[in-house]
PDB file of N, CA and C in Angstrom:
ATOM      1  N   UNK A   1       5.883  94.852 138.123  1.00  0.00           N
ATOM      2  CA  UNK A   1       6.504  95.484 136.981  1.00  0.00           C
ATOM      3  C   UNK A   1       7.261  94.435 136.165  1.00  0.00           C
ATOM      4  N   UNK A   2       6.718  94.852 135.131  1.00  0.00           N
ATOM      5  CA  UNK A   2       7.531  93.390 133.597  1.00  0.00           C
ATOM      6  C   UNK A   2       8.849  94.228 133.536  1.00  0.00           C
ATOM      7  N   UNK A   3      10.248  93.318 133.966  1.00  0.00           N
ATOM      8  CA  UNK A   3      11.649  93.457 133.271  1.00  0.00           C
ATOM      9  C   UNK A   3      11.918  93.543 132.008  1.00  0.00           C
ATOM     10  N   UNK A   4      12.345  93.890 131.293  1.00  0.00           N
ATOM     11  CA  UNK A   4      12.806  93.308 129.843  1.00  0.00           C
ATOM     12  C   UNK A   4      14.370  92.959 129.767  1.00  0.00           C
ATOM     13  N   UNK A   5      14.519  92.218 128.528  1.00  0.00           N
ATOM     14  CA  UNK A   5      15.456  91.285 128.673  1.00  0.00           C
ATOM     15  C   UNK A   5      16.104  91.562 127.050  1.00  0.00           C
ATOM     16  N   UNK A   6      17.195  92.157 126.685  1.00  0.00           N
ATOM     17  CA  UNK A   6      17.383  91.992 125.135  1.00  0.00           C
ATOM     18  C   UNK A   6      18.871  91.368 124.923  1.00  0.00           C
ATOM     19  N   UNK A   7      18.931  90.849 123.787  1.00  0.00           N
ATOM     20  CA  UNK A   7      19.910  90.508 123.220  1.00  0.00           C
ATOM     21  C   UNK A   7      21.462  91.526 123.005  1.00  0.00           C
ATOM     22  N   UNK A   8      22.475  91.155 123.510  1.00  0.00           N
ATOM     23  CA  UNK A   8      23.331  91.674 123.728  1.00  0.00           C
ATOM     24  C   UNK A   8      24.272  91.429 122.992  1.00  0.00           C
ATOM     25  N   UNK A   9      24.439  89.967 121.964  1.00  0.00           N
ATOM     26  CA  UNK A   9      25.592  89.399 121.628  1.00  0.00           C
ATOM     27  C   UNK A   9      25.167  87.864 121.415  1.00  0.00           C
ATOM     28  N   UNK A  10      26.589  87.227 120.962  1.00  0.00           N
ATOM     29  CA  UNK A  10      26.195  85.573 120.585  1.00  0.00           C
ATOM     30  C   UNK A  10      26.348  85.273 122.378  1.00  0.00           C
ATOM     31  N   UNK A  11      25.064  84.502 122.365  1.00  0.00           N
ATOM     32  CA  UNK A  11      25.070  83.847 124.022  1.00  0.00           C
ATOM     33  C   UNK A  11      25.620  84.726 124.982  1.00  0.00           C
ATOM     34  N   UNK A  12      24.593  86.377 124.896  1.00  0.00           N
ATOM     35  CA  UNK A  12      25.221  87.332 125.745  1.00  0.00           C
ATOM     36  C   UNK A  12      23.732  88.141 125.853  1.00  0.00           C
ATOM     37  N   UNK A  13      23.240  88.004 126.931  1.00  0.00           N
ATOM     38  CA  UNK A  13      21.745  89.371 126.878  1.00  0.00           C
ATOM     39  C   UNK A  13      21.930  89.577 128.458  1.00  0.00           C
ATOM     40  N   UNK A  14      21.298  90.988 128.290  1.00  0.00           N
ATOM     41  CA  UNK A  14      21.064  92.037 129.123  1.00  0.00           C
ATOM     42  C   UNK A  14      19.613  92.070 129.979  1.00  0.00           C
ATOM     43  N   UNK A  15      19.826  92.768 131.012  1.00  0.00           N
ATOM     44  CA  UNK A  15      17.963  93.290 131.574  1.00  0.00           C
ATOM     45  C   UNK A  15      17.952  94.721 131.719  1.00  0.00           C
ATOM     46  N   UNK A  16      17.012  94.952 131.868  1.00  0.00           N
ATOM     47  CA  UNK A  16      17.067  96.733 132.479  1.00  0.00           C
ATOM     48  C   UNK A  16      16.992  96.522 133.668  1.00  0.00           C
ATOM     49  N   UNK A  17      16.895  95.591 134.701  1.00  0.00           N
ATOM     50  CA  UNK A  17      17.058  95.596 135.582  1.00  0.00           C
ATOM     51  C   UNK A  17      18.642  95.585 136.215  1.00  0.00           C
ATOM     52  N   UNK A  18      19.808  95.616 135.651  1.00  0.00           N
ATOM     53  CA  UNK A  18      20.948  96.114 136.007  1.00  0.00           C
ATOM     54  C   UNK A  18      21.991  94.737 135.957  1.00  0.00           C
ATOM     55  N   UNK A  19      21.582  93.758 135.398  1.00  0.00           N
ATOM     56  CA  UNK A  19      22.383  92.673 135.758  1.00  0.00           C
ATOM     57  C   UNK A  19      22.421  91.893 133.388  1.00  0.00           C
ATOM     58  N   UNK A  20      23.463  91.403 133.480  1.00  0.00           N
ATOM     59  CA  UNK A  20      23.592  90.668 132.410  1.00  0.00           C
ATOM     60  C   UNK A  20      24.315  89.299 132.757  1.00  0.00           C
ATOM     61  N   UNK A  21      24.079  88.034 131.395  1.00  0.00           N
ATOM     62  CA  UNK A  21      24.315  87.089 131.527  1.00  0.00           C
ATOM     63  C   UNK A  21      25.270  86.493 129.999  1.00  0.00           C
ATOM     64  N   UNK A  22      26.295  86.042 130.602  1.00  0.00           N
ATOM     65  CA  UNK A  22      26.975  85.599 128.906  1.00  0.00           C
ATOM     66  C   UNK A  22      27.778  84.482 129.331  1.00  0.00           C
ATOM     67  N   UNK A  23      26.900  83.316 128.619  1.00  0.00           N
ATOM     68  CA  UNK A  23      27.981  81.894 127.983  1.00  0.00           C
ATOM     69  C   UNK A  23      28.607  82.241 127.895  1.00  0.00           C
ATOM     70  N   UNK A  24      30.257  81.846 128.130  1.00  0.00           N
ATOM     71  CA  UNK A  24      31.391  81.784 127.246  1.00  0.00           C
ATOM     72  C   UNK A  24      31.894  80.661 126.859  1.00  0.00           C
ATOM     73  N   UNK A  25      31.690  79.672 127.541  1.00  0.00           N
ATOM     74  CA  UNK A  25      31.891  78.475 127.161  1.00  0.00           C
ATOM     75  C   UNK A  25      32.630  77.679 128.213  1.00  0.00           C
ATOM     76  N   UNK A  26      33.217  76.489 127.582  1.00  0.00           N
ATOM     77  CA  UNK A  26      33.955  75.746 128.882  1.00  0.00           C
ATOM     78  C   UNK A  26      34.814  75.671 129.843  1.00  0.00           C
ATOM     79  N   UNK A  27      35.824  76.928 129.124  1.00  0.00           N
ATOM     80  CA  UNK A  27      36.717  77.560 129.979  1.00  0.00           C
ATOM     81  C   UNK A  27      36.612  78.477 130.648  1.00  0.00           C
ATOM     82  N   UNK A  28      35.682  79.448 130.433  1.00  0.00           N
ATOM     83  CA  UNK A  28      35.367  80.805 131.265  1.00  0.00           C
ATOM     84  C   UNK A  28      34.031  80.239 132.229  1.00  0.00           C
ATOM     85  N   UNK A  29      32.871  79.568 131.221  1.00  0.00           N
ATOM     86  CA  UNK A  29      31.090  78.896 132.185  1.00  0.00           C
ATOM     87  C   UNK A  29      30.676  80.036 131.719  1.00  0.00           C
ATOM     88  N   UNK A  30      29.404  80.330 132.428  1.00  0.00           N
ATOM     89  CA  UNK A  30      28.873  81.358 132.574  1.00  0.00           C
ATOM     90  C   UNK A  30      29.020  82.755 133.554  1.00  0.00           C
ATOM     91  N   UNK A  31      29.284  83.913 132.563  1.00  0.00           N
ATOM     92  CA  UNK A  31      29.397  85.102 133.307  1.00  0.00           C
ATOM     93  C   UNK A  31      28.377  85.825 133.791  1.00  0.00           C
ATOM     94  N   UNK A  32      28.027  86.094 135.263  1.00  0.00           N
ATOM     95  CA  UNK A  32      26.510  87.013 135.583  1.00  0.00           C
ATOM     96  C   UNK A  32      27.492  87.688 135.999  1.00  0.00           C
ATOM     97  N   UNK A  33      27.257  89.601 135.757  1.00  0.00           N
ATOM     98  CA  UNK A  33      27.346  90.112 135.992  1.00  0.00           C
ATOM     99  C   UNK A  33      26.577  91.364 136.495  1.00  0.00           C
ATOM    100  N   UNK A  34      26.677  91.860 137.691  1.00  0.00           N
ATOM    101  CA  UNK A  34      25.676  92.744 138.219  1.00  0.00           C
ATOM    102  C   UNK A  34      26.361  94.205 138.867  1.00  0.00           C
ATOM    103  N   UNK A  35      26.044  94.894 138.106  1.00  0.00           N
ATOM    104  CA  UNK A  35      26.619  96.616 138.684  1.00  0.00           C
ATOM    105  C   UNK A  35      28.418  96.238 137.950  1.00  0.00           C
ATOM    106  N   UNK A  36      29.359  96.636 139.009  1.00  0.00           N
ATOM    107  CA  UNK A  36      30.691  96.359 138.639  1.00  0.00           C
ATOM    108  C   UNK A  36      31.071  94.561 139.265  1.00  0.00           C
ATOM    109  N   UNK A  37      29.827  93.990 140.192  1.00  0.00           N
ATOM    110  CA  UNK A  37      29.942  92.611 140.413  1.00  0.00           C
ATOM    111  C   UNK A  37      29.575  91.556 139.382  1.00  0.00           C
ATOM    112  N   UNK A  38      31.226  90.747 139.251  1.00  0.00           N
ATOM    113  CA  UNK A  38      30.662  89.515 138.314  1.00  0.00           C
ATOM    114  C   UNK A  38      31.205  88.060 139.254  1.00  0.00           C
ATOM    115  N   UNK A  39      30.019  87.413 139.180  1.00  0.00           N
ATOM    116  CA  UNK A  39      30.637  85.959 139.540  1.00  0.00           C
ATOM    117  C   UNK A  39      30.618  84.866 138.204  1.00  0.00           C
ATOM    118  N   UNK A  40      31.559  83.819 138.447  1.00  0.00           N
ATOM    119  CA  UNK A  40      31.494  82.989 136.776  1.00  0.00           C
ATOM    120  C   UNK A  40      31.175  81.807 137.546  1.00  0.00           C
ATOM    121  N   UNK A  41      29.886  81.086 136.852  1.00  0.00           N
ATOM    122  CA  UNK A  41      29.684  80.028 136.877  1.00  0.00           C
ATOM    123  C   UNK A  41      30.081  79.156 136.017  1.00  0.00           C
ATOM    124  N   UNK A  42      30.035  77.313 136.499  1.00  0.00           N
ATOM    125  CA  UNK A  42      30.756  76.333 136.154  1.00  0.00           C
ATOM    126  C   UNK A  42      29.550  76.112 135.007  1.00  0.00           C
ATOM    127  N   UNK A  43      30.228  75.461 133.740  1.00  0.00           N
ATOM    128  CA  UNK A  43      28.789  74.899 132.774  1.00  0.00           C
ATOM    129  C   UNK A  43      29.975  73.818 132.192  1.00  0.00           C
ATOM    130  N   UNK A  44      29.330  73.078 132.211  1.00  0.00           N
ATOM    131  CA  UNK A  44      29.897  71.752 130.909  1.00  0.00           C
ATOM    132  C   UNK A  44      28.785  71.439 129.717  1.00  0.00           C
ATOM    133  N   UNK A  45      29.510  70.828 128.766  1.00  0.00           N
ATOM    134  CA  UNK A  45      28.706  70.590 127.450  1.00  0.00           C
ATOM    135  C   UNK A  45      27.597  68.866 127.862  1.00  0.00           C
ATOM    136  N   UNK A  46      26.614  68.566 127.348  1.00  0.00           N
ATOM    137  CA  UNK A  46      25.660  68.163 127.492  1.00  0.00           C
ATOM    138  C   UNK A  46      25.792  67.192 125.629  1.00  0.00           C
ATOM    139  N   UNK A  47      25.353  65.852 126.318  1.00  0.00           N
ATOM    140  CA  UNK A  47      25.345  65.386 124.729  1.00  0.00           C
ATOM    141  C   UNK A  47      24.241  64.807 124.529  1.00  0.00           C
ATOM    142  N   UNK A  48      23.144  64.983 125.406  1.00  0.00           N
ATOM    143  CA  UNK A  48      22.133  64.279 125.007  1.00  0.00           C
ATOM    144  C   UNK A  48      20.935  65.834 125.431  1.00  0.00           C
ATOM    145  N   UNK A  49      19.820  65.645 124.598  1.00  0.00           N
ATOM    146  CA  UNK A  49      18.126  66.541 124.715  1.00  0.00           C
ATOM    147  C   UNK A  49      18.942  68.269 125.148  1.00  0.00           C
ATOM    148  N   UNK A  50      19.989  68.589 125.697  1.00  0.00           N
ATOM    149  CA  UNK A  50      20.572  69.899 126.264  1.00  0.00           C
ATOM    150  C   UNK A  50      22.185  69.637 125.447  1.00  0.00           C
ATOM    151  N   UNK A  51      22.360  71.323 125.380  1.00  0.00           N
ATOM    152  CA  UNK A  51      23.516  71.622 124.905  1.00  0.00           C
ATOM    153  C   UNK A  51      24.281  72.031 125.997  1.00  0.00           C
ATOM    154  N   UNK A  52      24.002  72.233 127.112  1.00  0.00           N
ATOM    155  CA  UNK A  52      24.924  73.073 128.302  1.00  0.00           C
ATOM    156  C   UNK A  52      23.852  71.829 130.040  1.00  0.00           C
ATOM    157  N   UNK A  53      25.251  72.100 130.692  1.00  0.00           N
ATOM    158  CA  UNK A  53      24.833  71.921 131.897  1.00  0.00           C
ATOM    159  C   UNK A  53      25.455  73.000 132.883  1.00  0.00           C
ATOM    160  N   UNK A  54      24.611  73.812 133.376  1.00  0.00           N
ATOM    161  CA  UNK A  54      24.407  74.709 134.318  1.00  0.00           C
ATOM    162  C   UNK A  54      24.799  74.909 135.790  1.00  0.00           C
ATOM    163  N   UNK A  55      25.771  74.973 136.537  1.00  0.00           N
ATOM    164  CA  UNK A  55      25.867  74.668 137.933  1.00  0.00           C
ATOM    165  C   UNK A  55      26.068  75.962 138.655  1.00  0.00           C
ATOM    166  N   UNK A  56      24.885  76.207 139.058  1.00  0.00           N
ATOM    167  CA  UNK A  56      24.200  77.039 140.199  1.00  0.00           C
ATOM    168  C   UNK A  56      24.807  77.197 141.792  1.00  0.00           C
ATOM    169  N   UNK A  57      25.243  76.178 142.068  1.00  0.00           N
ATOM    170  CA  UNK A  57      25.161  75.523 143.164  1.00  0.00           C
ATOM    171  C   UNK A  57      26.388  76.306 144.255  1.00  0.00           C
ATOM    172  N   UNK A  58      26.108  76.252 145.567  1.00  0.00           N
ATOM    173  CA  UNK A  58      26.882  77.055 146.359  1.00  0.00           C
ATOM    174  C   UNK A  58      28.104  76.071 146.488  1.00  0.00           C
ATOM    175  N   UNK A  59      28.835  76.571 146.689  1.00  0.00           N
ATOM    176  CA  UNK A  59      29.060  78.445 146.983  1.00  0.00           C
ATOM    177  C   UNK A  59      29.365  79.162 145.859  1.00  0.00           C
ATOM    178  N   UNK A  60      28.493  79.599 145.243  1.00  0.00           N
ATOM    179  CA  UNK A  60      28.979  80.829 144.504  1.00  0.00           C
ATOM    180  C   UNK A  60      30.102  82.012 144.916  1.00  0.00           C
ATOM    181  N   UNK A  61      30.792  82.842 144.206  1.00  0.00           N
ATOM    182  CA  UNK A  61      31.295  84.156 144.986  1.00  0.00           C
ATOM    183  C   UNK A  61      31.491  84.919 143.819  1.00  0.00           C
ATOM    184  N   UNK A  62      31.656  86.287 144.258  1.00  0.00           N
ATOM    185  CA  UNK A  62      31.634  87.562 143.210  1.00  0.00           C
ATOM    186  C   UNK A  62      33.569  87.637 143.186  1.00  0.00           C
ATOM    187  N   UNK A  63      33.906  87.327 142.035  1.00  0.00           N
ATOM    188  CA  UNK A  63      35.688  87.380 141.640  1.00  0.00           C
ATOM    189  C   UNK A  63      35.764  88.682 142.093  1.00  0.00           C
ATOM    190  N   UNK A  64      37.254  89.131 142.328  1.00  0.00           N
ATOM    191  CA  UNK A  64      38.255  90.090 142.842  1.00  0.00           C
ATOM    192  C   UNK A  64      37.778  91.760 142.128  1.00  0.00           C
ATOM    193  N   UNK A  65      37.400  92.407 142.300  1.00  0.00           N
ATOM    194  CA  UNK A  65      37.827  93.129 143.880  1.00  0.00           C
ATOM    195  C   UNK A  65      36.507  92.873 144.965  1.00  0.00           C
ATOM    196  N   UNK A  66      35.630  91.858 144.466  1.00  0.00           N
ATOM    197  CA  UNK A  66      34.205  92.097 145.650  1.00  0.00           C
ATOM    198  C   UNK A  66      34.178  90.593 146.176  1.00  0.00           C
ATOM    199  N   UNK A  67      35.462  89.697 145.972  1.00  0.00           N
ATOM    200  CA  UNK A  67      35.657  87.912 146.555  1.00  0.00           C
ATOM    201  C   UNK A  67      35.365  87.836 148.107  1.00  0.00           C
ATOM    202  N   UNK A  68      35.545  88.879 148.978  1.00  0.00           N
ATOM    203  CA  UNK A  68      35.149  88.583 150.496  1.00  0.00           C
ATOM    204  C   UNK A  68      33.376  89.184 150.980  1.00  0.00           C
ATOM    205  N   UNK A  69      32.611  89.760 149.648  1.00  0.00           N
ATOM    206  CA  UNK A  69      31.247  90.123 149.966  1.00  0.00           C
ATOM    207  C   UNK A  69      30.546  88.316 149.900  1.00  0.00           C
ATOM    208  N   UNK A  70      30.186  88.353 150.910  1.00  0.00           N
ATOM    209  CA  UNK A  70      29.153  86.865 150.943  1.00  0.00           C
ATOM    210  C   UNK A  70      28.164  86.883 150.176  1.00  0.00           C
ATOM    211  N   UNK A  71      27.466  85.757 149.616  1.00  0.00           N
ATOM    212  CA  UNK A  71      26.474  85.696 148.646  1.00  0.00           C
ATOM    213  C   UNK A  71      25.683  84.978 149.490  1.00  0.00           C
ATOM    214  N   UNK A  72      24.523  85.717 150.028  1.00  0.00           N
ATOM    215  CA  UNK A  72      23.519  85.095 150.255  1.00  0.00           C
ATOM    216  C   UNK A  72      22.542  83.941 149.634  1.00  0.00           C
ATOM    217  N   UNK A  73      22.206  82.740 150.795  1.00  0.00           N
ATOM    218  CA  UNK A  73      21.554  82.106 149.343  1.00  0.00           C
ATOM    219  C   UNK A  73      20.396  82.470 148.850  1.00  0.00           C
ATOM    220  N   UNK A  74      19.578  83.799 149.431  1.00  0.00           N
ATOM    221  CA  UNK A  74      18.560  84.375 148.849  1.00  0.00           C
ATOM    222  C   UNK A  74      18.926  85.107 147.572  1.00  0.00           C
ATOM    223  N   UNK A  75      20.469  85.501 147.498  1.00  0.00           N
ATOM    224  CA  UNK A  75      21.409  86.442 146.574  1.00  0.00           C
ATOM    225  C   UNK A  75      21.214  85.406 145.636  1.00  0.00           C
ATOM    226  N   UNK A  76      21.860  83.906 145.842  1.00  0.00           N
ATOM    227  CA  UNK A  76      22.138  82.893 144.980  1.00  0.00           C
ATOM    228  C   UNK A  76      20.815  82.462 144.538  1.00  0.00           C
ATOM    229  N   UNK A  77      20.046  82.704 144.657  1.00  0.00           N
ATOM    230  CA  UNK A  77      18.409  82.078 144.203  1.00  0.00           C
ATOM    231  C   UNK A  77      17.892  83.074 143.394  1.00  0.00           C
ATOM    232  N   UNK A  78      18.019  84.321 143.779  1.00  0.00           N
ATOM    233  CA  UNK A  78      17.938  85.801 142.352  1.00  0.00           C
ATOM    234  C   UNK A  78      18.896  85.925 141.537  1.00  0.00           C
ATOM    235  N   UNK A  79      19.800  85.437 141.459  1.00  0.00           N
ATOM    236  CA  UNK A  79      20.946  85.032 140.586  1.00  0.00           C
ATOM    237  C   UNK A  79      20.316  83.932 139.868  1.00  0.00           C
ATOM    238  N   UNK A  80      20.026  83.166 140.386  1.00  0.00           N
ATOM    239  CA  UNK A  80      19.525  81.762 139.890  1.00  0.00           C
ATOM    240  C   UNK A  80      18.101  81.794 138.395  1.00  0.00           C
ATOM    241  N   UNK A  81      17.350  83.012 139.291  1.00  0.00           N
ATOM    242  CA  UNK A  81      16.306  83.091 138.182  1.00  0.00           C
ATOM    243  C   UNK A  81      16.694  83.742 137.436  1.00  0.00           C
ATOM    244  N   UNK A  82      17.502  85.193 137.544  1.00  0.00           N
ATOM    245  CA  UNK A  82      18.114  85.646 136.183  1.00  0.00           C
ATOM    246  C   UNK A  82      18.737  85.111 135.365  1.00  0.00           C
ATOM    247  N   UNK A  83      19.471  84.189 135.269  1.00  0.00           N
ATOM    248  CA  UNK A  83      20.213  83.211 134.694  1.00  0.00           C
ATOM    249  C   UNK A  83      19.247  82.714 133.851  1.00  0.00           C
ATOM    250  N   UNK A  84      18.527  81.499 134.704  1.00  0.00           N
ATOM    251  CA  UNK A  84      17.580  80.761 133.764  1.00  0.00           C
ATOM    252  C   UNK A  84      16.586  82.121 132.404  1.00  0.00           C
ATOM    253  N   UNK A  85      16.475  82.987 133.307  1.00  0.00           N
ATOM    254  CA  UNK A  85      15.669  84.083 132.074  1.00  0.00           C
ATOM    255  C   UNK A  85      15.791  84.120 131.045  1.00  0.00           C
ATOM    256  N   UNK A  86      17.355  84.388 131.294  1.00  0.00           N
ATOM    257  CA  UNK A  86      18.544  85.033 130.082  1.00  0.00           C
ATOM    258  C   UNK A  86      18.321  83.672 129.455  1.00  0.00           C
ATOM    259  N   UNK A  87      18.775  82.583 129.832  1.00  0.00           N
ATOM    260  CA  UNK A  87      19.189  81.421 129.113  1.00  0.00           C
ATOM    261  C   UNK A  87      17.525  81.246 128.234  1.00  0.00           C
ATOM    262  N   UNK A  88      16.701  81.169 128.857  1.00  0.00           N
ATOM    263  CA  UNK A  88      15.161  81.229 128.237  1.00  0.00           C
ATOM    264  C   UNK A  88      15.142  82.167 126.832  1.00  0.00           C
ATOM    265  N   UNK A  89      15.541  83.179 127.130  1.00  0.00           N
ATOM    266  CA  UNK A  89      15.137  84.616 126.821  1.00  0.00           C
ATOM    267  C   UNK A  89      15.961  84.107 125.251  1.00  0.00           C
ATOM    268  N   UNK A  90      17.408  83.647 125.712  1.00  0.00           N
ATOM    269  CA  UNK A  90      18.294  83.467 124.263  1.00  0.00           C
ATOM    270  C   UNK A  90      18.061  81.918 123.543  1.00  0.00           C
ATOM    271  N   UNK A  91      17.473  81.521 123.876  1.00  0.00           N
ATOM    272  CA  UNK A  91      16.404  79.914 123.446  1.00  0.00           C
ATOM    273  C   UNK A  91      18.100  79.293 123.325  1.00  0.00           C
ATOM    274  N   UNK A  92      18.750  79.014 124.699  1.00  0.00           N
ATOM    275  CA  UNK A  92      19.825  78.064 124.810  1.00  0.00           C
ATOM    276  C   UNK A  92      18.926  76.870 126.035  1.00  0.00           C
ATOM    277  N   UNK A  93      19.428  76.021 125.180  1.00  0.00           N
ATOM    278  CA  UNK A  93      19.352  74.233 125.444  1.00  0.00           C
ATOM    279  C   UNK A  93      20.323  74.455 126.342  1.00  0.00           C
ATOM    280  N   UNK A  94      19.640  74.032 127.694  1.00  0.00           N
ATOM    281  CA  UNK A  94      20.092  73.808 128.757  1.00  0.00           C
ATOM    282  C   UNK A  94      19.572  72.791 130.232  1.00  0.00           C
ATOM    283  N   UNK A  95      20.458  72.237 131.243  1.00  0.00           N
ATOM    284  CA  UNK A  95      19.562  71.458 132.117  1.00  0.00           C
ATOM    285  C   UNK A  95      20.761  72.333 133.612  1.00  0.00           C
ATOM    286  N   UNK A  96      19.922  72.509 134.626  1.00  0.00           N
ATOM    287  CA  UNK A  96      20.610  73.210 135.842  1.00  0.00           C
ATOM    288  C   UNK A  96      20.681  71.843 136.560  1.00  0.00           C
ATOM    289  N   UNK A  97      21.818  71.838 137.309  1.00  0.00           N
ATOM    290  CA  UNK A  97      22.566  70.835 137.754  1.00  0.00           C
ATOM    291  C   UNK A  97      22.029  71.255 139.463  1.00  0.00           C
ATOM    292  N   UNK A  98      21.760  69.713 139.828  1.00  0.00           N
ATOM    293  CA  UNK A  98      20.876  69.929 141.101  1.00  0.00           C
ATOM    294  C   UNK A  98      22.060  69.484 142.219  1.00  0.00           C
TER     295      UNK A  98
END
């Protein structure tokens, strides 16, 4: 089954699959949020071929009230592709930090 993916906002889209993704920038990173769970990822600005650098990387965790649910890294790897989607989906210049 094909997901769809729409535009939500500046550097902010949605899925019907239940989860959204929004840049905020250098002080907030990136927000995934899923159901009432959001975790914020780290991003810094990029000055060369990418506008953003992306950091994926564990340990992730879902902020307060869901900070003691563990994130699997199978959790963190479906997190991982929604992200890149969204970021695809909103044609943001980006490189994921290995």
């Amino acid at each position: 089954m094909l997901h769809r993916i729409w535009w939500q906002g500046v550097r902010s889209a949605r899925s019907d699959e239940g989860y959204s993704v929004r840049l905020r920038g250098l002080k907030y990173g990136l927000e995934y949020r899923e159901g009432d769970r959001v975790a914020q990822i780290c991003v810094e600005t990029a000055a060369v071929e990418v506008d953003w650098i992306i950091y994926i990387l564990p340990p992730i965790a879902w902020l307060p009230p869901h900070q003691h649910e563990p994130i699997s890294e199978q959790k963190r790897l479906q997190i991982r592709k929604r992200i890149v989607a969204a970021l695809d989906f909103l044609k943001i210049k980006y490189r994921l930090a290995e």
